[in-house]
N, C-alpha and C. Protein backbone atom coordinates (compact mmCIF):
# COMPACT_ATOMS: atom_id res chain seq x y z
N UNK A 1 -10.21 -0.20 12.61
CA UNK A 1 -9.74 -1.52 12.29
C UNK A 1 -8.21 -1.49 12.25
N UNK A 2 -7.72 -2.51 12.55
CA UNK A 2 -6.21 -3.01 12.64
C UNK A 2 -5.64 -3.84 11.20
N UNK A 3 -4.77 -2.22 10.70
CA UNK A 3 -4.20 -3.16 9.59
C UNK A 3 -2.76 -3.55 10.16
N UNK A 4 -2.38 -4.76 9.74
CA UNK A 4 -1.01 -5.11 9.72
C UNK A 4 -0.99 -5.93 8.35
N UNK A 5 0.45 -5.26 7.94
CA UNK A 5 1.22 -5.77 6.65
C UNK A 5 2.65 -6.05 6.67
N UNK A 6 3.31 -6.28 5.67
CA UNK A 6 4.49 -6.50 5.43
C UNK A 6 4.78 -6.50 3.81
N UNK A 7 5.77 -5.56 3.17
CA UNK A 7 6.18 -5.82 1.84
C UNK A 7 6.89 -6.67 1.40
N UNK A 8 6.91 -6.71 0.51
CA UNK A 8 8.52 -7.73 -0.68
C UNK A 8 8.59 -7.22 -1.29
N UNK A 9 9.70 -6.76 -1.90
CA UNK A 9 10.40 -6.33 -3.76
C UNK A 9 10.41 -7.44 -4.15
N UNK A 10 9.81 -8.06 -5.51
CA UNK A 10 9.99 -8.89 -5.84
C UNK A 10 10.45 -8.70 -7.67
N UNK A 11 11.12 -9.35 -8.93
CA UNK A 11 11.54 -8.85 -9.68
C UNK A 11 9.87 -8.83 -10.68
N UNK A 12 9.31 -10.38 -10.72
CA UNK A 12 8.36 -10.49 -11.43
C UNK A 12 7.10 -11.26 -10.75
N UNK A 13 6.49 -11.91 -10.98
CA UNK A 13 5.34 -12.41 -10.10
C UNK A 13 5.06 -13.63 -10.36
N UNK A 14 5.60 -14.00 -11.59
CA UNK A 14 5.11 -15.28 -12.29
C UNK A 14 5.07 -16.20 -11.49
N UNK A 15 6.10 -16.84 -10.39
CA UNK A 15 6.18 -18.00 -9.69
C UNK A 15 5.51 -17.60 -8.67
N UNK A 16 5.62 -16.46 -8.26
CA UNK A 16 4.12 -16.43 -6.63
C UNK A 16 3.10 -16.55 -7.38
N UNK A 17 2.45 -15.96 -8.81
CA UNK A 17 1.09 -16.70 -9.20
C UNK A 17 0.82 -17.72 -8.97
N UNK A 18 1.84 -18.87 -9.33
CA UNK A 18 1.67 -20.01 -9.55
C UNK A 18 1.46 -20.67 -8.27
N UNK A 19 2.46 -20.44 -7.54
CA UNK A 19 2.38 -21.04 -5.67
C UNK A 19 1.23 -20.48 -5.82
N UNK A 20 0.47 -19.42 -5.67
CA UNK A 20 -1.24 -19.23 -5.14
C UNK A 20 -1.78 -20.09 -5.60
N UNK A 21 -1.41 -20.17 -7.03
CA UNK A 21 -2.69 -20.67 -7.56
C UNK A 21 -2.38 -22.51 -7.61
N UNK A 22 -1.38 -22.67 -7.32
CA UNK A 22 -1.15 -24.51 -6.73
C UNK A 22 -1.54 -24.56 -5.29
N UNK A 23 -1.95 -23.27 -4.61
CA UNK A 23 -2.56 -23.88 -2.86
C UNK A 23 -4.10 -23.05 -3.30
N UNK A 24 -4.48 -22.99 -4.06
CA UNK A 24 -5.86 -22.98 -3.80
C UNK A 24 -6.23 -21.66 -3.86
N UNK A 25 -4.96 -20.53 -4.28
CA UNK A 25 -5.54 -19.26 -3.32
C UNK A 25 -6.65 -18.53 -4.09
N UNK A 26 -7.66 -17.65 -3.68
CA UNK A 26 -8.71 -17.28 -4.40
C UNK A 26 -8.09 -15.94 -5.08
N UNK A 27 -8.54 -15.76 -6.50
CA UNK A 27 -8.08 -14.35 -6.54
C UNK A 27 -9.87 -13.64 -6.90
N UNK A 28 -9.77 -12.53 -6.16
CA UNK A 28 -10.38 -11.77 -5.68
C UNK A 28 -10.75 -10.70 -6.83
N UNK A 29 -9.95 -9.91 -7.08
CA UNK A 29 -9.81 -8.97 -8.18
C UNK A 29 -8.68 -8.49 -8.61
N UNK A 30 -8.70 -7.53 -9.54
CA UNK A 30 -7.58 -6.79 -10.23
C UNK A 30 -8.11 -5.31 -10.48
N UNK A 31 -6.96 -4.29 -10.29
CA UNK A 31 -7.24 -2.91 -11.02
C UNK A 31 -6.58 -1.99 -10.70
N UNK A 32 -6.48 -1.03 -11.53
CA UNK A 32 -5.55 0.43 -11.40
C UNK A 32 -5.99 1.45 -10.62
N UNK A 33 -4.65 1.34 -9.68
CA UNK A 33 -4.81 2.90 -8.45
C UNK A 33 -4.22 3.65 -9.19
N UNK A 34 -5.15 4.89 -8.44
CA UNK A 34 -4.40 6.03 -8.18
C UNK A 34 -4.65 6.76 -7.03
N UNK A 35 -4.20 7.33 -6.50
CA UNK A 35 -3.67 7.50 -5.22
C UNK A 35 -3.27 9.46 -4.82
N UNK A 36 -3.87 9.51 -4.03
CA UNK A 36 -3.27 10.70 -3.34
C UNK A 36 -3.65 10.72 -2.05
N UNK A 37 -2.04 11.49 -1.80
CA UNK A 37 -2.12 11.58 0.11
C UNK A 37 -2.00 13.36 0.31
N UNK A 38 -2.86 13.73 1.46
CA UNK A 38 -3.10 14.65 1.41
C UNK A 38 -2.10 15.04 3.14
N UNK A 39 -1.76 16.24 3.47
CA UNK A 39 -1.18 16.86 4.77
C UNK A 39 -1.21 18.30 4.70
N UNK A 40 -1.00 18.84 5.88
CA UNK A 40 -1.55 20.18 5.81
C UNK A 40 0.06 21.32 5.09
N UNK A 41 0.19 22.15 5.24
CA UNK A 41 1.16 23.06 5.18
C UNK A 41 2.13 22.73 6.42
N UNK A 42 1.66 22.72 6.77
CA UNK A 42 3.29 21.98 8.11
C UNK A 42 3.95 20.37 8.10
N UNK A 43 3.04 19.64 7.30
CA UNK A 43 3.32 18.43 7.01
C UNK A 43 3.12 17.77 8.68
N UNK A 44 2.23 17.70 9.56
CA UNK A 44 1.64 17.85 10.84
C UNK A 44 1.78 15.79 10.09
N UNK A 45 0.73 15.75 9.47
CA UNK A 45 0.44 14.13 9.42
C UNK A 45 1.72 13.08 9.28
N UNK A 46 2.46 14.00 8.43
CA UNK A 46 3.82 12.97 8.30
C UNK A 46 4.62 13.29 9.53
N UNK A 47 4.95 14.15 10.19
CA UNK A 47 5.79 14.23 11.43
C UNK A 47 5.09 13.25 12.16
N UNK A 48 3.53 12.91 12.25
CA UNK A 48 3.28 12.14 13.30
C UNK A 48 3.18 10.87 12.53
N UNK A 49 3.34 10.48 11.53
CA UNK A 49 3.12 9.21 11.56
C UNK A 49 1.81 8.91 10.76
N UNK A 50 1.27 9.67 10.36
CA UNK A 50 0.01 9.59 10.09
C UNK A 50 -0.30 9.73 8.63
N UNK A 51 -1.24 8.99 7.68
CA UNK A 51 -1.77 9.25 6.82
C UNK A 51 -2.94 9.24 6.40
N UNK A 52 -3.84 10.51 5.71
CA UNK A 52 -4.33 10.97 4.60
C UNK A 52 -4.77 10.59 2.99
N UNK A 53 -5.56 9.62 2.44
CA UNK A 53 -5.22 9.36 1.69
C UNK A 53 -6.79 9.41 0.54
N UNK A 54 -6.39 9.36 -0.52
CA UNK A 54 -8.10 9.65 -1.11
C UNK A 54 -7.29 8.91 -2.33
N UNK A 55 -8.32 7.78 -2.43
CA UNK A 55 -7.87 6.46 -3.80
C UNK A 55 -8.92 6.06 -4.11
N UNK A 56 -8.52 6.16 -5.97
CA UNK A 56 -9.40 5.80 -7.24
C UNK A 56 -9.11 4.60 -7.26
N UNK A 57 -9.54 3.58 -7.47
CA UNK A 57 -9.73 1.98 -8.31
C UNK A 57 -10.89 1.83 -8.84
N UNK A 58 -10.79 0.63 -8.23
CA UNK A 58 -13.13 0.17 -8.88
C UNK A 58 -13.52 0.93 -7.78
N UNK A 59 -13.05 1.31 -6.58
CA UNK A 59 -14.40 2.37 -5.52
C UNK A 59 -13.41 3.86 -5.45
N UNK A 60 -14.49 4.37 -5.21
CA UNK A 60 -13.44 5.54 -4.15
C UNK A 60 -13.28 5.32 -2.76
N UNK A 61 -11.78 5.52 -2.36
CA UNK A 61 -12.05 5.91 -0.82
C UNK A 61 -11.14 6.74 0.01
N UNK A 62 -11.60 7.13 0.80
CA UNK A 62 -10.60 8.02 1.49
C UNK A 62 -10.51 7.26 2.70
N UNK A 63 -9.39 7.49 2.95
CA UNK A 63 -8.50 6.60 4.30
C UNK A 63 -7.48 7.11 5.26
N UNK A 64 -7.88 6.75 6.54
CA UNK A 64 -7.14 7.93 7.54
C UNK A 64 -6.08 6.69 8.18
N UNK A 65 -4.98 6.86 8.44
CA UNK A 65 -4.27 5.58 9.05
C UNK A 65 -3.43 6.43 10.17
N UNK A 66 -3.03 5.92 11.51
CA UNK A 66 -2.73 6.14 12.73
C UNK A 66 -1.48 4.75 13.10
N UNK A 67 -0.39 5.27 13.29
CA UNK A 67 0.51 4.19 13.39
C UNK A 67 0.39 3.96 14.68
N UNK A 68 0.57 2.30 14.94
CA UNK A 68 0.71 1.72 16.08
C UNK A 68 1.19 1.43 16.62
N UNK A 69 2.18 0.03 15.68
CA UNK A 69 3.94 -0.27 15.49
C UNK A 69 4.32 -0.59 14.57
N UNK A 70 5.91 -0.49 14.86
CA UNK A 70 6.40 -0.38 13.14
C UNK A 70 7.59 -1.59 13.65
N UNK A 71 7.50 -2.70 13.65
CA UNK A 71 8.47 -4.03 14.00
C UNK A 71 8.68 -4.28 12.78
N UNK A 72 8.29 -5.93 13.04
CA UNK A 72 8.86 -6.72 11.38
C UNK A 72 7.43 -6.60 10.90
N UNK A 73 6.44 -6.06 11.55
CA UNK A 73 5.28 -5.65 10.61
C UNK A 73 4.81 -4.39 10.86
N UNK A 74 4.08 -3.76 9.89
CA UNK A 74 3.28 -2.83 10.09
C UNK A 74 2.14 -2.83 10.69
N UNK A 75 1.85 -2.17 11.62
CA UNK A 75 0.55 -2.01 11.82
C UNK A 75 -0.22 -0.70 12.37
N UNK A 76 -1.34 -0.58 11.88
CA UNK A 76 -1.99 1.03 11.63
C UNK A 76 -3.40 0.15 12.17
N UNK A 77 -3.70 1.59 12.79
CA UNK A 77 -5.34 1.72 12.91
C UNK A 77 -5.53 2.69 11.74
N UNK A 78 -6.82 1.45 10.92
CA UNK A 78 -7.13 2.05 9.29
C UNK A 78 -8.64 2.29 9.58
N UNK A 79 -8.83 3.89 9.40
CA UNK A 79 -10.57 4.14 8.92
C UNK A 79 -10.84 4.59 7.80
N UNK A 80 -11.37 3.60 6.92
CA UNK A 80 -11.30 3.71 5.53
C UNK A 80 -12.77 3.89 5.35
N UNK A 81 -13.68 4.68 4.60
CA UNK A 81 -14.93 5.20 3.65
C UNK A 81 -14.73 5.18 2.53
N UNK A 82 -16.21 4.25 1.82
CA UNK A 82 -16.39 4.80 0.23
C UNK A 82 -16.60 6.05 -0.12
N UNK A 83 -16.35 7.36 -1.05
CA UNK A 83 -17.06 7.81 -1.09
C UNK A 83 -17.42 7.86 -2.33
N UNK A 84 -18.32 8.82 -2.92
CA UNK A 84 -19.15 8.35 -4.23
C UNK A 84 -18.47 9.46 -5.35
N UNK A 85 -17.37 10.52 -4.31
CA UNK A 85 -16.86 11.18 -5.66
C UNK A 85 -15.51 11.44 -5.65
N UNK A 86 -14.64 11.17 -6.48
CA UNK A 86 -12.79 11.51 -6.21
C UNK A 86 -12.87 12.60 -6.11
N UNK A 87 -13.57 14.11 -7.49
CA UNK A 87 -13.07 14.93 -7.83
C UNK A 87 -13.42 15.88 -6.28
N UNK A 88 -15.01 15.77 -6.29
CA UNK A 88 -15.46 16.51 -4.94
C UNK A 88 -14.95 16.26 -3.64
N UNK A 89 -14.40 15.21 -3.58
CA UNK A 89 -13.60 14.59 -1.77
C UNK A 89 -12.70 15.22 -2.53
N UNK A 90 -11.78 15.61 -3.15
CA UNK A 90 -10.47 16.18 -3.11
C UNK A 90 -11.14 17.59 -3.23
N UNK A 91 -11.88 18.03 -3.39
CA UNK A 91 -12.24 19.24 -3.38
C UNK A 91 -12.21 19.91 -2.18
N UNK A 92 -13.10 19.12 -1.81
CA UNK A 92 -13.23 19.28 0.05
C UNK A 92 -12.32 19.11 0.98
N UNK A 93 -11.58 18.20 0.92
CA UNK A 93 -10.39 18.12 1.51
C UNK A 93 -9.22 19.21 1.43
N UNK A 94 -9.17 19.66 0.23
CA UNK A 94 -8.37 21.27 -0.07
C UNK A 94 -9.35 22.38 0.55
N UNK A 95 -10.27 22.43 0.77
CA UNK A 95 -11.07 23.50 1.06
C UNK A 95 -10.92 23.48 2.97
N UNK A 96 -10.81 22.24 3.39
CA UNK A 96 -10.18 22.39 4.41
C UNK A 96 -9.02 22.43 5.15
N UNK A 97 -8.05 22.92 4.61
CA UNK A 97 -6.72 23.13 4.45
C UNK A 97 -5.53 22.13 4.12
N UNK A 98 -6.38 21.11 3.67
CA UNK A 98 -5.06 19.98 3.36
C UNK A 98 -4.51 20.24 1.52
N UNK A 99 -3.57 19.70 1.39
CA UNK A 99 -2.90 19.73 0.55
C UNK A 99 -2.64 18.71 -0.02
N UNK A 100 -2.35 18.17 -1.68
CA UNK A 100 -1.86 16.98 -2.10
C UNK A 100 -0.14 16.98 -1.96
N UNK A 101 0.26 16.23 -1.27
CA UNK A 101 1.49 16.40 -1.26
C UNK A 101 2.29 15.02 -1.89
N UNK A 102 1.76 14.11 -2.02
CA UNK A 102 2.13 12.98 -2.99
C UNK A 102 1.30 12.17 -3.62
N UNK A 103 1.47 11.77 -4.98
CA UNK A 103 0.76 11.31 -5.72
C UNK A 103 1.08 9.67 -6.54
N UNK A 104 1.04 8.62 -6.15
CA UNK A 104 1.54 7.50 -6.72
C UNK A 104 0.31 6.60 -7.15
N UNK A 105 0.74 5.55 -8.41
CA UNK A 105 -0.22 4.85 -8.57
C UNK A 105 0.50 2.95 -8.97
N UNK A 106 -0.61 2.37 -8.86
CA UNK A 106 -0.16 0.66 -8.94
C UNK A 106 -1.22 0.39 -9.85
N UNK A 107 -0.72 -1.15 -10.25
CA UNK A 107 -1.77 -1.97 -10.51
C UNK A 107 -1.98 -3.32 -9.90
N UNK A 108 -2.56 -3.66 -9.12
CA UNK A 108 -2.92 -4.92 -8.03
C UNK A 108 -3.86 -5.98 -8.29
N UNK A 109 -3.39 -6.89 -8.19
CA UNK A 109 -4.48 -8.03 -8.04
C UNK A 109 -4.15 -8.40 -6.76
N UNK A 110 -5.29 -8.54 -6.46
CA UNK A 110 -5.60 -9.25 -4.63
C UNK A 110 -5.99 -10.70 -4.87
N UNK A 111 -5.05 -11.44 -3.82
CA UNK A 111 -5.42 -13.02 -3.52
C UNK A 111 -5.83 -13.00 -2.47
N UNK A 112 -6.73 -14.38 -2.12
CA UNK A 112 -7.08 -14.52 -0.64
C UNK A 112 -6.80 -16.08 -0.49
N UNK A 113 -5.76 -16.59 0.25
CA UNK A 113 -5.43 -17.28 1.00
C UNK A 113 -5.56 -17.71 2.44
N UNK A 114 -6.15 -18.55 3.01
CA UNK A 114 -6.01 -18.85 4.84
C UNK A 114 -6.05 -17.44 5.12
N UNK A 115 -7.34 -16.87 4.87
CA UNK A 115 -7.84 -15.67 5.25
C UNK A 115 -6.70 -14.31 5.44
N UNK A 116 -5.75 -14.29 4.52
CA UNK A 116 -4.43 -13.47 4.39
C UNK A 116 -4.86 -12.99 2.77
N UNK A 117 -4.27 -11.67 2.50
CA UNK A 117 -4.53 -11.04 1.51
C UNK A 117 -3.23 -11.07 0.62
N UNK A 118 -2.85 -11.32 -0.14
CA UNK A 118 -1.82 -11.46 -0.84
C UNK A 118 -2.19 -10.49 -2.34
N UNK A 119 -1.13 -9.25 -2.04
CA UNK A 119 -1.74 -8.10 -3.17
C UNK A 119 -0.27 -8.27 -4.02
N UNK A 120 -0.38 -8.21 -5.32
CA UNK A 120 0.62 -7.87 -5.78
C UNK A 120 0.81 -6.76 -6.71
N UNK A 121 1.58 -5.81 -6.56
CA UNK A 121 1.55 -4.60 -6.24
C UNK A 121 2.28 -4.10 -8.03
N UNK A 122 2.36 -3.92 -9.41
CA UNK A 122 3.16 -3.41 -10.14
C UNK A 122 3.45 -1.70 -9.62
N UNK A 123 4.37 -1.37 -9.80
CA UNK A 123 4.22 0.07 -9.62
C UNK A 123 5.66 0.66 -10.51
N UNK A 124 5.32 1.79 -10.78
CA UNK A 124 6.49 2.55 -11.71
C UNK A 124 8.01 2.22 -10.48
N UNK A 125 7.88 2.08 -9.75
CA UNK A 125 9.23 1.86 -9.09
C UNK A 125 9.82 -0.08 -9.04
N UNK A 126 8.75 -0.64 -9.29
CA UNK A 126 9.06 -2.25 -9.44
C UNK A 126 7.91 -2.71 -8.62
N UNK A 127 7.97 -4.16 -8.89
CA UNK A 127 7.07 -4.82 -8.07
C UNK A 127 7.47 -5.02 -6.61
N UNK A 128 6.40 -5.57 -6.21
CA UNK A 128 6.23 -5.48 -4.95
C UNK A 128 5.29 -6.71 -4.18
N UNK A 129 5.21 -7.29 -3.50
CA UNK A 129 4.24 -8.64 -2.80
C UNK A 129 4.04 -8.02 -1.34
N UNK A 130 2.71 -7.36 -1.02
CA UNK A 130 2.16 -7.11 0.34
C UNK A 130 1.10 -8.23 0.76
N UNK A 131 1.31 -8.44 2.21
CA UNK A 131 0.63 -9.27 2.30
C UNK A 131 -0.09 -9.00 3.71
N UNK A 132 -1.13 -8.45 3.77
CA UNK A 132 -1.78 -8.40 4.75
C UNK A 132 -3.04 -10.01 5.29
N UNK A 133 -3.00 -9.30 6.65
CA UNK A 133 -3.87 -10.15 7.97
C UNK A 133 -3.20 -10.08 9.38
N UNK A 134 -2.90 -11.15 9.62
CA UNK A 134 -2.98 -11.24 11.09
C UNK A 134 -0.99 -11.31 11.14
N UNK A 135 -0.40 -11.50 12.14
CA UNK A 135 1.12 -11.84 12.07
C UNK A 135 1.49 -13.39 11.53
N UNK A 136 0.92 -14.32 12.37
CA UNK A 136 0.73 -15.54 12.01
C UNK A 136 0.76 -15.96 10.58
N UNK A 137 -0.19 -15.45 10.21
CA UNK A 137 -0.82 -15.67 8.88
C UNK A 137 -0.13 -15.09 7.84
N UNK A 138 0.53 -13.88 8.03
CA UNK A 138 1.38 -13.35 7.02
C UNK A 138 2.85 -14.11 6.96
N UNK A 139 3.13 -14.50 8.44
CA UNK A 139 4.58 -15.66 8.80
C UNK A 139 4.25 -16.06 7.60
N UNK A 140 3.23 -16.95 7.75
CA UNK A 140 2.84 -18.24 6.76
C UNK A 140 2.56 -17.84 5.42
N UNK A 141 1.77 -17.18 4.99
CA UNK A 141 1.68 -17.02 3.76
C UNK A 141 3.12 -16.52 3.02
N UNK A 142 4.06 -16.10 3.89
CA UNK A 142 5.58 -15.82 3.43
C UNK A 142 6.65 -16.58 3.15
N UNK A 143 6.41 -17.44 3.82
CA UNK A 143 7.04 -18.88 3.68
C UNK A 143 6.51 -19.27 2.77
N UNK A 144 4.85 -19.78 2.76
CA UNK A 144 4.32 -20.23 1.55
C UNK A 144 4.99 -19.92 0.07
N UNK A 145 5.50 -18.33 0.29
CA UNK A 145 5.70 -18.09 -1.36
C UNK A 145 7.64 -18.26 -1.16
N UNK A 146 7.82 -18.65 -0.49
CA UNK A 146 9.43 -18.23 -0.29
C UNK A 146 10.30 -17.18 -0.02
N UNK A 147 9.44 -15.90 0.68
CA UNK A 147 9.59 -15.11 0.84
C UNK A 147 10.11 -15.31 2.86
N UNK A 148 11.36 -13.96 2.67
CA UNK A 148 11.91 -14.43 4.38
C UNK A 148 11.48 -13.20 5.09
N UNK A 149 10.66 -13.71 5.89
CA UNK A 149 9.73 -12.63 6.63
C UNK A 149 10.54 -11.49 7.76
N UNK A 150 12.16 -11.89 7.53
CA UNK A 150 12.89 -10.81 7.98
C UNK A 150 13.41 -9.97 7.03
N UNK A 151 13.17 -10.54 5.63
CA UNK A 151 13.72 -9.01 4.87
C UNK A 151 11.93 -8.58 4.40
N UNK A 152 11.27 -8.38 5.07
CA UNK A 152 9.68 -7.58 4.54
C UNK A 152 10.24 -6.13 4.94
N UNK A 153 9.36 -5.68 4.18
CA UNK A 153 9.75 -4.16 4.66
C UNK A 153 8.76 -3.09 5.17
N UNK A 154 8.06 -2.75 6.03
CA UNK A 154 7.57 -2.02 6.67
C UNK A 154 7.16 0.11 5.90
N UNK A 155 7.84 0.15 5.13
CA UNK A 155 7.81 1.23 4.44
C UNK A 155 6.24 1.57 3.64
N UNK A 156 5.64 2.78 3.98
CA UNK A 156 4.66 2.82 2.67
C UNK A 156 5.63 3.12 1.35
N UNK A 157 4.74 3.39 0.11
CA UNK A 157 4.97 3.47 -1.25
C UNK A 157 6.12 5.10 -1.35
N UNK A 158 5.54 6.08 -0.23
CA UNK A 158 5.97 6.85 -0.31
C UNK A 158 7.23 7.14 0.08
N UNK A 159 7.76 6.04 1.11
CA UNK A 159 8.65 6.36 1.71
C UNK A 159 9.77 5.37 1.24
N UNK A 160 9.17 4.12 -0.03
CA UNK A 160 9.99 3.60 -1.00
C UNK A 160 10.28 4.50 -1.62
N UNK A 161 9.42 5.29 -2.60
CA UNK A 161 10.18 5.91 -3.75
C UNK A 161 11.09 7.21 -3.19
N UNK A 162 10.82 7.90 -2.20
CA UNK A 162 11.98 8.70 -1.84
C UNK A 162 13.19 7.54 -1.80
N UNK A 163 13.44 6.74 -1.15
CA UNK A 163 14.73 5.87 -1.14
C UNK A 163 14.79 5.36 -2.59
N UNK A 164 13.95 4.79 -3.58
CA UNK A 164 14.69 5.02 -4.62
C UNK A 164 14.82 5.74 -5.30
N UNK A 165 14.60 7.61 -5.19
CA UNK A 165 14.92 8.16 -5.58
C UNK A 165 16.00 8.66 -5.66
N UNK A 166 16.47 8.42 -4.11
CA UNK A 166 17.85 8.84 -3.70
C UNK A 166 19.09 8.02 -4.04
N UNK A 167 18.46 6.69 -3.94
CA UNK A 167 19.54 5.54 -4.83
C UNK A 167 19.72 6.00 -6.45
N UNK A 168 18.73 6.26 -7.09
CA UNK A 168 19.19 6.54 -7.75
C UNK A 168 19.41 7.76 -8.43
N UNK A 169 19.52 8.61 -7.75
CA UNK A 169 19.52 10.72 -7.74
C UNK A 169 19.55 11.19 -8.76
N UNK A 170 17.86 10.85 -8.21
CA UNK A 170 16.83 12.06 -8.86
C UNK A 170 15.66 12.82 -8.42
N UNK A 171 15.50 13.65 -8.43
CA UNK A 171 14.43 14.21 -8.04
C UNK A 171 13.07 13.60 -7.57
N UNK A 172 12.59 13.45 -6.45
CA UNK A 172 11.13 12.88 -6.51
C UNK A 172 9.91 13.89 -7.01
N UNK A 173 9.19 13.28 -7.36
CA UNK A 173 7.78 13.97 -8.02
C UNK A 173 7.13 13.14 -7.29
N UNK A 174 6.06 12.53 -8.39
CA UNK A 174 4.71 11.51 -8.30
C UNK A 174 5.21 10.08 -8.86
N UNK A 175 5.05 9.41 -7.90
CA UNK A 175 5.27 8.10 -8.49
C UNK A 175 4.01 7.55 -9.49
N UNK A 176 4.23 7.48 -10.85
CA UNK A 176 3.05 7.56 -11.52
C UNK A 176 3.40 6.73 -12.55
N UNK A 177 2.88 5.88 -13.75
CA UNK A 177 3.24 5.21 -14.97
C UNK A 177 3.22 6.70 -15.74
């Protein structure tokens, strides 16, 4: 499957709640990630572009993503599985030579709007407004909130908090509460 997204930094959320929830938008759910991305000893997945990933919320899943293009949106071929155990999929996944090499977590509520996903993202580094679907649809749902679909940002989580780590110099770890 074809994900395409686009981020926002945003400071707080209060007024995009409200725009959703003055156009109708459905909210879907809420809940706490946690997150790990896994790569081998050569870091093979990140040279190519590629991610690894095994995430706790309300399901488990592990998720393989393959970049496609990286414009004013993102987009990945995403093969994502439930599986039924965090501790044992990370088990297994080390047993076949991968490694945890970063560890971050959020808390999200998902909207659904004109079939566009509108997640809003808390995370120990600040908030954040992703908005996945189609290009069209994310145009629009960006405008919708007042957001200018030329400053979105294309970055995963991981490759935010290295930049604000470096803005503000310190060491990266795990982006974690």
């Amino acid at each position: 499957m074809k994900e395409i997204e686009v981020k926002f930094p945003v400071k707080d959320f209060q007024k995009f709640r409200k725009i959703l929830e003055n156009n109708k938008a459905v909210k879907r759910t809420s809940f706490f990630e946690d997150n790990i991305v896994f790569d081998d000893e050569s870091h093979t997945l990140k040279h190519e572009g590629k991610l690894l990933r095994l995430r706790k919320s309300d399901r488990v899943t592990l998720t393989f993503k393959t970049p496609v293009e990286k414009s004013r949106f993102k987009i990945m071929d995403e093969h994502e599985v439930e599986v039924s155990d965090f501790d044992e999929t990370n088990t297994i996944l080390c047993a076949l030579g991968f490694h945890r090499v970063f560890r971050y977590q959020k808390k999200r509520d998902i909207y659904e709007i004109n079939s566009v996903y509108v997640l809003l993202d808390k995370t120990p580094i600040g908030n954040f407004i992703e908005i996945e679907g189609d290009k069209d649809g994310i145009a629009d749902a960006a405008c919708l909130l007042g957001l200018l679909i030329d400053n979105g940002l294309t970055d995963n989580y991981a490759e935010l908090y290295q930049k604000y780590c470096e803005a503000k110099r310190i060491k990266p770890s795990d982006m974690v509460f």
